[in-house]
Protein backbone atom coordinates (compact mmCIF):
# COMPACT_ATOMS: atom_id res chain seq x y z
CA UNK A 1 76.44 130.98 106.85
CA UNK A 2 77.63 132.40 110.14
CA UNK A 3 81.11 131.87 111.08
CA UNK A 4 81.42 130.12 115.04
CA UNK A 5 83.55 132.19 116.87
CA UNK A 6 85.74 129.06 117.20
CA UNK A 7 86.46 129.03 113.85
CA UNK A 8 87.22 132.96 114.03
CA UNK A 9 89.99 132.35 117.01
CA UNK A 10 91.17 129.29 115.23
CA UNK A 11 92.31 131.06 112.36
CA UNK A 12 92.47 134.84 113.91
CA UNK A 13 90.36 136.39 110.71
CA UNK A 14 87.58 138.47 111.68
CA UNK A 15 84.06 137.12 111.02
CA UNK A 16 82.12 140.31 109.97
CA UNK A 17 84.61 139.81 107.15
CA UNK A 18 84.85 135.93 106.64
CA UNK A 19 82.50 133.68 105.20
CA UNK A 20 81.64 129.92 105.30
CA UNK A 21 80.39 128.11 102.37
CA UNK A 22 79.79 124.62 101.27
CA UNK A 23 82.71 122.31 99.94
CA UNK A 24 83.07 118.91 98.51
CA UNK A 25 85.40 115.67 98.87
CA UNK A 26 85.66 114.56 102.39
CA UNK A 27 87.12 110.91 102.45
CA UNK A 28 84.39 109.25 105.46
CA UNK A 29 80.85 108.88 105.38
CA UNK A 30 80.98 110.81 108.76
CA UNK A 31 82.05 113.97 107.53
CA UNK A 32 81.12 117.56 105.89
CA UNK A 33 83.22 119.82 104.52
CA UNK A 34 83.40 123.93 104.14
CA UNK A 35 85.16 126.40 102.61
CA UNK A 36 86.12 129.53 104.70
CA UNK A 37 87.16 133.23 103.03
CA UNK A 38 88.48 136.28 104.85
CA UNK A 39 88.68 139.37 102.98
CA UNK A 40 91.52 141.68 104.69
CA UNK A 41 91.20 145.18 104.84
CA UNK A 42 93.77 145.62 102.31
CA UNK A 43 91.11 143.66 100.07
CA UNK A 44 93.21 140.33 99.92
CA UNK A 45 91.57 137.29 100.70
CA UNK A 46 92.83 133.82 102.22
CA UNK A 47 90.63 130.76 102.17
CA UNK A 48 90.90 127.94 104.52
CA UNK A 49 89.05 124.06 104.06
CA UNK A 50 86.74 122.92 107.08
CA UNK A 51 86.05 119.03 108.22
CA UNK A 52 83.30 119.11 110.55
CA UNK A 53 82.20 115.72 112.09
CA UNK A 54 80.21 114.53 115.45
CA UNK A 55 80.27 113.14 118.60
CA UNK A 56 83.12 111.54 120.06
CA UNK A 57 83.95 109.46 117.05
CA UNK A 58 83.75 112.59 114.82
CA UNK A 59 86.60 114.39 116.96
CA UNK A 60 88.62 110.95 117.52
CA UNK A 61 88.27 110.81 113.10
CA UNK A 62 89.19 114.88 113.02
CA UNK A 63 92.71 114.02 115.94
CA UNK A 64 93.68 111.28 113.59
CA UNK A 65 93.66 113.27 110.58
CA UNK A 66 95.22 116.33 112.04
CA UNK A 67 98.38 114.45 113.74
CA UNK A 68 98.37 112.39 110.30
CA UNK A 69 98.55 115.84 108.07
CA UNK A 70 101.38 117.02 110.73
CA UNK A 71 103.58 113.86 110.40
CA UNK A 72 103.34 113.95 106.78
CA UNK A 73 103.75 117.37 106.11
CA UNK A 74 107.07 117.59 108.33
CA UNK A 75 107.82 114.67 105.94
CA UNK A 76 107.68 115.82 103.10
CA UNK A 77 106.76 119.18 103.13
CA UNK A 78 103.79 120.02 100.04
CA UNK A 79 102.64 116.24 99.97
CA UNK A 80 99.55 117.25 101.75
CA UNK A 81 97.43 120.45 102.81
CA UNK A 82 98.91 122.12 106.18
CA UNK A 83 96.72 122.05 109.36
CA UNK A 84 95.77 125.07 110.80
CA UNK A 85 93.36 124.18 113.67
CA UNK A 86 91.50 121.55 115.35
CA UNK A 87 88.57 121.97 117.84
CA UNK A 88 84.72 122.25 118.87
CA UNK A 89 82.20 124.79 117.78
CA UNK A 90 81.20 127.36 120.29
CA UNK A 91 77.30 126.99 119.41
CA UNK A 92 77.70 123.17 119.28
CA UNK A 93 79.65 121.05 122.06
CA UNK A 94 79.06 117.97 119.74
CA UNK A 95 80.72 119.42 116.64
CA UNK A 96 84.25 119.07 116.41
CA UNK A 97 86.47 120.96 113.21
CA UNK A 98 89.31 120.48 111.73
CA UNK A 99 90.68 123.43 109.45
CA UNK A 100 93.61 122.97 106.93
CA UNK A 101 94.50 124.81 103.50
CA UNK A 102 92.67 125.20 100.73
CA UNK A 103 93.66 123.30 97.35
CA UNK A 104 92.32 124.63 94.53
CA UNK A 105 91.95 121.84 92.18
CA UNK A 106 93.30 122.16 88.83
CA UNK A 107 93.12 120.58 85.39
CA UNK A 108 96.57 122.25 84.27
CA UNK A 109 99.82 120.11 84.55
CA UNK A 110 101.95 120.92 87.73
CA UNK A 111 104.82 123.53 87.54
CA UNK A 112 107.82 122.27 86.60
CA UNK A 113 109.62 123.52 89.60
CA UNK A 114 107.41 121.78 91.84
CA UNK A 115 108.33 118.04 92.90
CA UNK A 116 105.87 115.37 91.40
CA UNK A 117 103.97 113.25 93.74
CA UNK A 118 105.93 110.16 92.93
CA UNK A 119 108.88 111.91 94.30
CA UNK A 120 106.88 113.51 97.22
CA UNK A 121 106.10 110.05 98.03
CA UNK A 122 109.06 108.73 97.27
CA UNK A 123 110.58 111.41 99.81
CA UNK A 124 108.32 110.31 102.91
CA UNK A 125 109.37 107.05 102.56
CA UNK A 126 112.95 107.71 102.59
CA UNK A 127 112.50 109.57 105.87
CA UNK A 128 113.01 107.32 108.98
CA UNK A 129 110.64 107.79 112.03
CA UNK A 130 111.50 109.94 114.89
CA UNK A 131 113.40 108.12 117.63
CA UNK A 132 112.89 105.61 118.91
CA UNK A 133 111.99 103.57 115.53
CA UNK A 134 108.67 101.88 116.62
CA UNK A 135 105.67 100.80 114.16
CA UNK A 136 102.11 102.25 115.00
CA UNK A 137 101.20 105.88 115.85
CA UNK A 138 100.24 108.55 118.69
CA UNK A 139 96.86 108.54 117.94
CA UNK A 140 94.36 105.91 116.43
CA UNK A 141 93.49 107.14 113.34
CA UNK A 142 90.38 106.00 110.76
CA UNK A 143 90.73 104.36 106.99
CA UNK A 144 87.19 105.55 105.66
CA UNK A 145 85.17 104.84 108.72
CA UNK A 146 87.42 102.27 110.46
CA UNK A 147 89.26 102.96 113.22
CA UNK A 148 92.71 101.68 113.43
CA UNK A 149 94.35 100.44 116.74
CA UNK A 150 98.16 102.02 116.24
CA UNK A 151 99.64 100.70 119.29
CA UNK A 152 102.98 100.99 119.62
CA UNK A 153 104.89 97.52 118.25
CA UNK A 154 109.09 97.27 117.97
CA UNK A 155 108.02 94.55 115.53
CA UNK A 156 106.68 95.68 111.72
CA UNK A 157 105.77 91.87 111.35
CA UNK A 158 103.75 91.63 114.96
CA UNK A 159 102.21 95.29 114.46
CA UNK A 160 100.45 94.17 110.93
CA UNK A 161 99.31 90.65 112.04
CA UNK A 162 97.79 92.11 114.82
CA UNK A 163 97.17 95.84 114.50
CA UNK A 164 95.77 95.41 110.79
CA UNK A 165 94.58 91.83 110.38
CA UNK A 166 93.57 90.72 113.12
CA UNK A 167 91.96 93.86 113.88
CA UNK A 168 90.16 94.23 110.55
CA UNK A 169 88.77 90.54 110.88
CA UNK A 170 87.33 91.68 114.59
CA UNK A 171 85.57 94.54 112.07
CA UNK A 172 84.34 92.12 109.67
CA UNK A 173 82.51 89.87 112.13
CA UNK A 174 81.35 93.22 113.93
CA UNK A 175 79.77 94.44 110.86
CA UNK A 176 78.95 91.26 108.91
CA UNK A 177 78.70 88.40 111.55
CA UNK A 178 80.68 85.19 111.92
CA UNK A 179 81.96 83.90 108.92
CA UNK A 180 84.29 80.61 109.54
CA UNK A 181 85.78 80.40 105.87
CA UNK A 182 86.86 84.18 106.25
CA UNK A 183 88.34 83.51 110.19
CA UNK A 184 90.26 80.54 109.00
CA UNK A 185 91.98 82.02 106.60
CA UNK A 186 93.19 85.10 108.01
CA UNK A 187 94.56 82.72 110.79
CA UNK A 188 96.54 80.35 108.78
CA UNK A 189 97.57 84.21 106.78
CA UNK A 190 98.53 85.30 110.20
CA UNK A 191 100.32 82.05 111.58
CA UNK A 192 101.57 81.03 107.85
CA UNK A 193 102.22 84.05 105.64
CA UNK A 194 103.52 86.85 107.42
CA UNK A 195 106.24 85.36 109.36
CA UNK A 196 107.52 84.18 105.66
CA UNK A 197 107.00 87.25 103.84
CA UNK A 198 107.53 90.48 105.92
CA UNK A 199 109.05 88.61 109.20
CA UNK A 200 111.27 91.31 111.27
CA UNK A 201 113.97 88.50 110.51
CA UNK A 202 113.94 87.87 106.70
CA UNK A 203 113.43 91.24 105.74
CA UNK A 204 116.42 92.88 104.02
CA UNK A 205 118.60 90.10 105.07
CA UNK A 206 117.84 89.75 108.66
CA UNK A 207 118.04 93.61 109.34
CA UNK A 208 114.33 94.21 108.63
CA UNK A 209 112.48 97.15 107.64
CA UNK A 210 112.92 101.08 109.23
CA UNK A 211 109.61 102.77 110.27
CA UNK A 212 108.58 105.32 108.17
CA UNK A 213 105.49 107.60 108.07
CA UNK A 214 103.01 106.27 105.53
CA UNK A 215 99.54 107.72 104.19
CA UNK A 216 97.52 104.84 104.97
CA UNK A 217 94.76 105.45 102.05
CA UNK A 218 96.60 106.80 99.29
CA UNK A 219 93.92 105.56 96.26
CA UNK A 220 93.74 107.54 93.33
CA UNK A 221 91.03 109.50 94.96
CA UNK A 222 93.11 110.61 97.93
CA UNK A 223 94.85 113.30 95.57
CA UNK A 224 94.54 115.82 93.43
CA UNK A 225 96.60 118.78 91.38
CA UNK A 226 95.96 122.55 92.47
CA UNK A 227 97.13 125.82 94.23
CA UNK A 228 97.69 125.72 97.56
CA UNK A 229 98.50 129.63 98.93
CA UNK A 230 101.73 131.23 99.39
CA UNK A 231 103.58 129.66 102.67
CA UNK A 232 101.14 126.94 103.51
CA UNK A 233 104.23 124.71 103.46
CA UNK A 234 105.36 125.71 107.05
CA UNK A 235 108.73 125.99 105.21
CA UNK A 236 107.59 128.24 101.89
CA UNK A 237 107.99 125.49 99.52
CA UNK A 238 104.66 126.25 98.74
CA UNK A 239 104.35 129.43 96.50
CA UNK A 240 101.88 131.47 94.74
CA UNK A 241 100.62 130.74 91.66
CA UNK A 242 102.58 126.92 91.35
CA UNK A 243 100.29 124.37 90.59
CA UNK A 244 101.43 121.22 93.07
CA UNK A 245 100.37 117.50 93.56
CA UNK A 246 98.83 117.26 96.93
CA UNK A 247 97.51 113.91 98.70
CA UNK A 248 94.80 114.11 101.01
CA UNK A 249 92.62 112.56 103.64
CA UNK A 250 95.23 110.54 105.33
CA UNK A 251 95.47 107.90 107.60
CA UNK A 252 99.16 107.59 108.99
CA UNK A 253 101.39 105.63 111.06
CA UNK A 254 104.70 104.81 110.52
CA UNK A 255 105.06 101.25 109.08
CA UNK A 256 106.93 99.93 106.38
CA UNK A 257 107.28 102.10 103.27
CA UNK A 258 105.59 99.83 101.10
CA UNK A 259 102.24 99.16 102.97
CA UNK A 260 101.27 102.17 101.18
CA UNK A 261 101.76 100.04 97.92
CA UNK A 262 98.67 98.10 98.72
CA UNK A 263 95.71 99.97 98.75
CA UNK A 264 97.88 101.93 95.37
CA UNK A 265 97.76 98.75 93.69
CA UNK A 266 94.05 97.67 94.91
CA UNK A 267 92.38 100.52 92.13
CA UNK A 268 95.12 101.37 90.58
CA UNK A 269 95.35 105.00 88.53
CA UNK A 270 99.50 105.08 89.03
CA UNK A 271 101.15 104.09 85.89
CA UNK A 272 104.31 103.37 84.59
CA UNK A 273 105.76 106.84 84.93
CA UNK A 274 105.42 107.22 88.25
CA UNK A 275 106.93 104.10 89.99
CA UNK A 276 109.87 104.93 87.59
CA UNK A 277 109.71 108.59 89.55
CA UNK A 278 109.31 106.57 93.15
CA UNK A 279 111.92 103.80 91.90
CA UNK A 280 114.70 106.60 91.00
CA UNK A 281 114.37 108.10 95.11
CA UNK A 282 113.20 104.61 96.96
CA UNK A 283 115.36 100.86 96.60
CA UNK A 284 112.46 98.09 97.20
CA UNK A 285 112.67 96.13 100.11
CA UNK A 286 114.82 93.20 100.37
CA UNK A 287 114.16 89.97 98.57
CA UNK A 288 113.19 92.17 95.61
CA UNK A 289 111.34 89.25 93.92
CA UNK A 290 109.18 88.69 96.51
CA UNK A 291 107.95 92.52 96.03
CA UNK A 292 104.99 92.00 94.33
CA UNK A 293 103.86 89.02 96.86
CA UNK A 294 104.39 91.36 99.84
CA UNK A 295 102.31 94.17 98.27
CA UNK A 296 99.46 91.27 97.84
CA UNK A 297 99.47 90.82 101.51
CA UNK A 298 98.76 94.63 102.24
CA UNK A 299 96.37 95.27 99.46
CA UNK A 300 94.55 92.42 101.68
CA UNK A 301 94.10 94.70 104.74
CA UNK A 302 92.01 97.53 102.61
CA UNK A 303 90.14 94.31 100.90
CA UNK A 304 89.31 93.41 104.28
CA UNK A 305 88.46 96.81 105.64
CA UNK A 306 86.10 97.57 102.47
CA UNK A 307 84.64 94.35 103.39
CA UNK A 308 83.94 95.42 106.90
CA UNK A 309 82.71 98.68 105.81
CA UNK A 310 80.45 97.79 102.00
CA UNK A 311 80.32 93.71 101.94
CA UNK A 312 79.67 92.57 98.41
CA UNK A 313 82.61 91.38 96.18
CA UNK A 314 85.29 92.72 98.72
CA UNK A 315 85.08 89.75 100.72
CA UNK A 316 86.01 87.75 97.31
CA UNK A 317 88.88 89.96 97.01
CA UNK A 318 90.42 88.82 99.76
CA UNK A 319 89.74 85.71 100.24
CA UNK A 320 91.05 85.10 96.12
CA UNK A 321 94.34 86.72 97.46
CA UNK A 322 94.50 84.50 100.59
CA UNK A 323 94.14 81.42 98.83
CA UNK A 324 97.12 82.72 96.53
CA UNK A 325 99.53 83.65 99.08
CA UNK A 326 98.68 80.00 101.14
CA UNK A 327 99.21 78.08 97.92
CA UNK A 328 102.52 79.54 97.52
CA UNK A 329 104.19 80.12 101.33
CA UNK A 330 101.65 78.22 103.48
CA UNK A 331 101.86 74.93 104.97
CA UNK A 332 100.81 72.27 102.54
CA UNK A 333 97.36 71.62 103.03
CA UNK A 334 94.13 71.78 101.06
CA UNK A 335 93.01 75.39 100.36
């Protein structure tokens, strides 16, 4: 396939000698992927991954995704591939690309030298948010297809009643029509729940939570083990030949550290040995026994957004987990 001369003077290879080829994985409907190769003169080659999506949607997806990978990456350097490039083909005003390393997936176990993803994550979330600590992000960015209003909030509690729920209900009527059962309860979640459970005020005894960048769609699909070239770290923690685990296809903002807990928990595929890994870098959040109650209340969100975006059983999902977290911090009502 013929290289755009975008792509050539977003990477600076030469496209006589650089070729484009088809890729998988992709993490939205919306997009295709590529893989790009240079050969250099001195017969090395360097491969790149493309994201290619369209329209005005496509390029507000590819934004997202690049300021995502660069606010991760700075992080916790090697969590996730480096971006190279963003921008819009020469031969094609509607096609926008994002370009970022290539991981080349791997059945062998990572090196031992290189820091497991536990403790990558573990890292990001120890990392407070640039001044000044707000919740939200500089961009919106998009979970699957959905886009995400990141609006800046001083409040964690005010910034996920209204940034994630309320939003993702306005998605679910959107897509799905009214639905008066669903609209009640995420109300009485809003009005009832959230205050009680991740309230700026009862959080860590009064002192609440400090922003931190999250991923925003880390499921077990979102990451993988492979070689990722020499340097592509931005600080050379990345090295030839090391085998690394590497999350992908993010969706940031910085939020509280364990919002990222949700959509884990949702489908699952991290065991035992790696919360001990997380657990030995990252204290959970103040009460500690309400932990697994405030995790419940974030895997909602994704529940919510698969509703919006595949119907079917997700709606059952959350309403089950609604009804659970009413019964035990609402007001005393019938459910």
């Amino acid at each position: 396939m013929k290289l755009d001369p975008a792509i050539a003077e977003g990477l600076g290879v030469d496209p006589a000698h650089t070729t484009l080829s088809s890729a998988g994985g992709g993490g939205c409907s919306s997009a295709s992927n590529a893989k790009i190769t240079t050969t250099f003169s001195d017969g090395r080659t360097r491969s790149w991954f493309m994201k290619s999506a369209q329209g005005s949607k496509g390029r507000a997806m590819l934004e997202g995704e690049h300021a995502s990978l660069l606010a991760l990456s700075t992080a916790s350097p090697t969590l996730v591939p480096r971006p190279h490039a963003l921008g819009t083909l020469s031969s094609s005003p509607t096609t926008h690309f994002l370009l970022t390393s290539f991981l080349t997936l791997s059945s062998a176990p990572r090196s031992p030298a290189t820091p497991s993803l536990a403790t990558k994550l573990a890292r990001l979330h120890s990392t407070p948010a640039p001044n000044p600590p707000r919740f939200g992000f500089s961009r919106p960015t998009y979970c699957g297809d959905t886009a995400q209003d990141n609006a800046w909030d001083p409040s964690w509690e005010s910034f996920f009643r209204e940034r994630r729920l309320g939003a993702i209900l306005r998605a679910c009527e959107e897509n799905n029509g009214a639905d008066a059962e669903l609209r009640a309860l995420v109300e009485r979640t809003q009005r009832e729940v959230c205050g009680r459970l991740i309230g700026d005020g009862h959080l860590n005894g009064g002192e609440g939570v400090v922003p931190v960048v999250v991923h925003g769609d880390l499921w077990s699909g979102n990451w993988g083990r492979g070689r990722v070239e020499r340097g592509e770290g931005g600080k050379g923690e990345f090295e030839e030949g090391e085998v690394h685990e590497v999350a992908y296809d993010p969706s940031a903002a910085y939020a509280h550290g364990e919002f990222d807990h949700g959509i884990m928990k949702m489908f699952g595929g991290f065991g035992a040995g790696f919360w001990e890994e997380y657990w030995a870098v990252v204290e959970k959040t103040e009460p500690v026994e309400e932990y697994e109650d405030r995790v419940e209340l974030y895997e909602l969100y994704h529940h919510l957004n698969h509703n919006a975006l595949f119907g079917g059983s997700y709606r059952s999902g959350a309403v089950s987990i609604m009804k659970k977290l009413l019964r035990k911090y609402g007001k005393k009502e019938m459910i």
